[in-house]
C-alpha atoms as a PDB file:
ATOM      1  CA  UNK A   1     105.458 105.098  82.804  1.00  0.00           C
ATOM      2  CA  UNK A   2     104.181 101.477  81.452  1.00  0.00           C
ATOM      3  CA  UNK A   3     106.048  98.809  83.816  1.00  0.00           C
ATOM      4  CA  UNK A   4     107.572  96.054  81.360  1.00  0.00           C
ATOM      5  CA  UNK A   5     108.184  92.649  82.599  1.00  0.00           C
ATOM      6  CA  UNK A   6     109.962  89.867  80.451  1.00  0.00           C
ATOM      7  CA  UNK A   7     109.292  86.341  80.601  1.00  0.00           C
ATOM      8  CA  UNK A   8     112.012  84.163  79.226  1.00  0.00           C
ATOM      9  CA  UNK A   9     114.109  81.103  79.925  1.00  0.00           C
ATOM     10  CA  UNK A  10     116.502  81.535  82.517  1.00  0.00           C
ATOM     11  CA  UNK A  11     119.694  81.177  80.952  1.00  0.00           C
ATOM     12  CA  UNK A  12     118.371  84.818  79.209  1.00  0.00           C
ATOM     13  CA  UNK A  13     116.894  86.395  82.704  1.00  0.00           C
ATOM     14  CA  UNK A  14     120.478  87.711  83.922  1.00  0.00           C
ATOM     15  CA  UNK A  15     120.840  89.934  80.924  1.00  0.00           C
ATOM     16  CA  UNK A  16     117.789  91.296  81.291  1.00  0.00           C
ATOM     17  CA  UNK A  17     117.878  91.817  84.773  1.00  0.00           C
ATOM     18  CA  UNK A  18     121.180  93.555  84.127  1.00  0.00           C
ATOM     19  CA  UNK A  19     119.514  95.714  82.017  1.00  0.00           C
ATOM     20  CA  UNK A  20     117.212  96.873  84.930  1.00  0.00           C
ATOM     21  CA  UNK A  21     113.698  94.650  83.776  1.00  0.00           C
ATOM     22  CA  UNK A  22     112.183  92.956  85.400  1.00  0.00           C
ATOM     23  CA  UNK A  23     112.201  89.331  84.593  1.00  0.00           C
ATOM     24  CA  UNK A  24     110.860  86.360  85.121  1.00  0.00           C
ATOM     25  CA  UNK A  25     112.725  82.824  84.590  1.00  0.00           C
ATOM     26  CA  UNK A  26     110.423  80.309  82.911  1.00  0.00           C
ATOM     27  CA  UNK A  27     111.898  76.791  82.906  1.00  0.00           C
ATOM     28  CA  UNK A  28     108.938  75.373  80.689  1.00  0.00           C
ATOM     29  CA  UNK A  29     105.972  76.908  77.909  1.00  0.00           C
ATOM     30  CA  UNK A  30     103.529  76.048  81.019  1.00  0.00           C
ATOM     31  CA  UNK A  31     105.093  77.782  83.773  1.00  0.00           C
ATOM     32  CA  UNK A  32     105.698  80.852  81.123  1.00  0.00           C
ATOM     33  CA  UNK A  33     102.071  80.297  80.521  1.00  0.00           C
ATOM     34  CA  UNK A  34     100.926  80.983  84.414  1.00  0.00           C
ATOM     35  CA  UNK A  35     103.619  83.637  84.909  1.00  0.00           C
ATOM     36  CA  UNK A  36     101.950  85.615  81.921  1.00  0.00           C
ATOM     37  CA  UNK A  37      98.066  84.874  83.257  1.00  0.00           C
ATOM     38  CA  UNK A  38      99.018  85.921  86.830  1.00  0.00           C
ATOM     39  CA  UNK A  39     100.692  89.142  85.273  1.00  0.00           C
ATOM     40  CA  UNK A  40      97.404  89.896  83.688  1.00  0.00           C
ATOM     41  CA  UNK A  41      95.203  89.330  86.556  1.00  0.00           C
ATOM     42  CA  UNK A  42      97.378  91.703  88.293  1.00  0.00           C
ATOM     43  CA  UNK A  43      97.149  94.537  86.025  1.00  0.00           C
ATOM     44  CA  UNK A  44     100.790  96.058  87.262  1.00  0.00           C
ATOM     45  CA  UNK A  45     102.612  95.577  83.829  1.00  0.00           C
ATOM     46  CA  UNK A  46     101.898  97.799  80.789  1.00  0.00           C
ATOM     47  CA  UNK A  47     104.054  95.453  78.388  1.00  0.00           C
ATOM     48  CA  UNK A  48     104.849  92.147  78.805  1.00  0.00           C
ATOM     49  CA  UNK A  49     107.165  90.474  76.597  1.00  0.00           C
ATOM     50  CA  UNK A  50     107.703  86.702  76.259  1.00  0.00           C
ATOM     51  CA  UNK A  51     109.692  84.240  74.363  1.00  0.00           C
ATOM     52  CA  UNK A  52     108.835  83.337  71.077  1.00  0.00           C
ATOM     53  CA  UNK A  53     108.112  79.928  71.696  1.00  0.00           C
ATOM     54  CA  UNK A  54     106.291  80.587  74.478  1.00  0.00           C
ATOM     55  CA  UNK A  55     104.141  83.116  73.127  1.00  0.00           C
ATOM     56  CA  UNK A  56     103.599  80.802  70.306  1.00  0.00           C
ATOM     57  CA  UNK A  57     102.737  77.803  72.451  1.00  0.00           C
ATOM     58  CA  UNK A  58      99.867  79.263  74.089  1.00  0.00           C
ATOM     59  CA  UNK A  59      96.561  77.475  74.388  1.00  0.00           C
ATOM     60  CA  UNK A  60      93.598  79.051  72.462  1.00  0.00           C
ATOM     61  CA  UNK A  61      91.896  80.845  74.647  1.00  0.00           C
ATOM     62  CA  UNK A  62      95.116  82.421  76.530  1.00  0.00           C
ATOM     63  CA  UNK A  63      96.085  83.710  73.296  1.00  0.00           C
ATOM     64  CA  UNK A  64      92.542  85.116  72.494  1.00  0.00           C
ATOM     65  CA  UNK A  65      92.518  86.795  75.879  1.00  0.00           C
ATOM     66  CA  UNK A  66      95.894  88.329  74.781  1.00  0.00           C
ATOM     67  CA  UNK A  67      94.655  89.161  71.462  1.00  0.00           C
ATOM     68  CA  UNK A  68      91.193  91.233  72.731  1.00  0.00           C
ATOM     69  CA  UNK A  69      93.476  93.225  75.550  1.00  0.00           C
ATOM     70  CA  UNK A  70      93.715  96.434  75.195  1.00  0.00           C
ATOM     71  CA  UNK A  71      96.493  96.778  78.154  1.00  0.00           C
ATOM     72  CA  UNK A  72      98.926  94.833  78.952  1.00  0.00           C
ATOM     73  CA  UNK A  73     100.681  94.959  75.651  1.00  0.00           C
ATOM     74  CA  UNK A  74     102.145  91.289  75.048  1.00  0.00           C
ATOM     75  CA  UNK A  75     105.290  91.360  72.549  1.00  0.00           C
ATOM     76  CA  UNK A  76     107.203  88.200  71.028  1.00  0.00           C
ATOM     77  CA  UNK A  77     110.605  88.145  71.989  1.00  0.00           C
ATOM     78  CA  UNK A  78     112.533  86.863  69.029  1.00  0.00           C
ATOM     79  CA  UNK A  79     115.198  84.203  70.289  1.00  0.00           C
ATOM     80  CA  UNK A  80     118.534  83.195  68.474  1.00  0.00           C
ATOM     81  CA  UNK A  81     120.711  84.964  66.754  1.00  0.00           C
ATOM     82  CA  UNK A  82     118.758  85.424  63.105  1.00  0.00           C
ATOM     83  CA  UNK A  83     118.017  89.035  62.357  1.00  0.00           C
ATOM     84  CA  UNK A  84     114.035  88.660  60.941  1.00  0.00           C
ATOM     85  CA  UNK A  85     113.996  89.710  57.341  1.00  0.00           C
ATOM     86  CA  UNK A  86     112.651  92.947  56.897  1.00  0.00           C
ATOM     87  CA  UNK A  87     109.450  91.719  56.003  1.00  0.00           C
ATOM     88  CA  UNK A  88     108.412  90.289  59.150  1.00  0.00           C
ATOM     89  CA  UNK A  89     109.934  92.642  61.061  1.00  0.00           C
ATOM     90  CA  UNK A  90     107.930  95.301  59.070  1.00  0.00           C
ATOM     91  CA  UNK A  91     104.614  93.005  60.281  1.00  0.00           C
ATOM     92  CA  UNK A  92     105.921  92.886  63.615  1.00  0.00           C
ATOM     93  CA  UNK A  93     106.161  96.452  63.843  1.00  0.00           C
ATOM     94  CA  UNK A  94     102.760  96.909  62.420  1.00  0.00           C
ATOM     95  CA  UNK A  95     100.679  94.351  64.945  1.00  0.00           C
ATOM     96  CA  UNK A  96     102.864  96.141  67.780  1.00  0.00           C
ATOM     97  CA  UNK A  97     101.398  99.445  67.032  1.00  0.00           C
ATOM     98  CA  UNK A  98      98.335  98.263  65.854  1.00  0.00           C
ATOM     99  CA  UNK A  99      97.680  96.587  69.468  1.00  0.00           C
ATOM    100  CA  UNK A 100      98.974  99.924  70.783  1.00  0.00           C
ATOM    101  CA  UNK A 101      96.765 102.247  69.196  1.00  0.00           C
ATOM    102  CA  UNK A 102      93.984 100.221  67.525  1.00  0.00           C
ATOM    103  CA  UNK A 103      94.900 101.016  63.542  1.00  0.00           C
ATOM    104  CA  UNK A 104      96.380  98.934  61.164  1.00  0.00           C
ATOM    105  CA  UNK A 105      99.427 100.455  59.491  1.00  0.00           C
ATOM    106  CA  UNK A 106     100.920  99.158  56.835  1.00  0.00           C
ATOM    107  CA  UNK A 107     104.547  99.792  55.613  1.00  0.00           C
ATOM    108  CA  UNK A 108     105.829  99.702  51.945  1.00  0.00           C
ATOM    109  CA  UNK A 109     108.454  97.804  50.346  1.00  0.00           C
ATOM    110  CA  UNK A 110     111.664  99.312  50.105  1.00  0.00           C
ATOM    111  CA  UNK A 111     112.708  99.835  46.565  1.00  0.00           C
ATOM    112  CA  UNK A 112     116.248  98.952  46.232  1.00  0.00           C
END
């Protein structure tokens, strides 16, 4: 079974940690940075998932690394409350399982 580790800000970590992940606390983008390079070089985790913002604040080649990986897995954590609109949660979905299993899916719209 794929060992999942969350990186997040530490006002978050005690829920997940409740919830039996492990986690770890990331006061700033840089320290969520090395947490998520060291869990790399490891190679322990199968999915890793980090804060938005700090997924998004990655440096260039830290993100390209991510991007060419075939394992771990590296998800966005959404944070807040908004619900994503379908739409982008319809992409999310699709770059999840397209780092997962290599194809591109696509999802039509809902006809409402």
């Amino acid at each position: 079974m794929a060992k999942l580790t969350v990186i997040t800000q530490p006002a978050l970590a005690p829920g997940f940690r409740l919830a039996g992940v492990e986690v770890i606390a990331a006061e700033n983008r840089e320290s969520a940075r090395n947490a998520l390079v060291r869990l790399i070089d490891e190679g322990e985790a199968g999915i890793i998932a980090v804060d938005a913002p700090y997924l998004n604040a990655l440096d260039y080649a830290t993100a390209r690394r991510i991007e060419e990986m075939v394992k771990p897995v590296v998800v966005s954590l959404p944070t807040g409350a908004d619900i994503l609109p379908e739409q982008r949660r319809s992409r999310q979905i699709a770059e999840l399982i397209r780092r997962a299993i290599g194809i591109r899916m696509t999802f039509r719209e809902n006809d409402k």
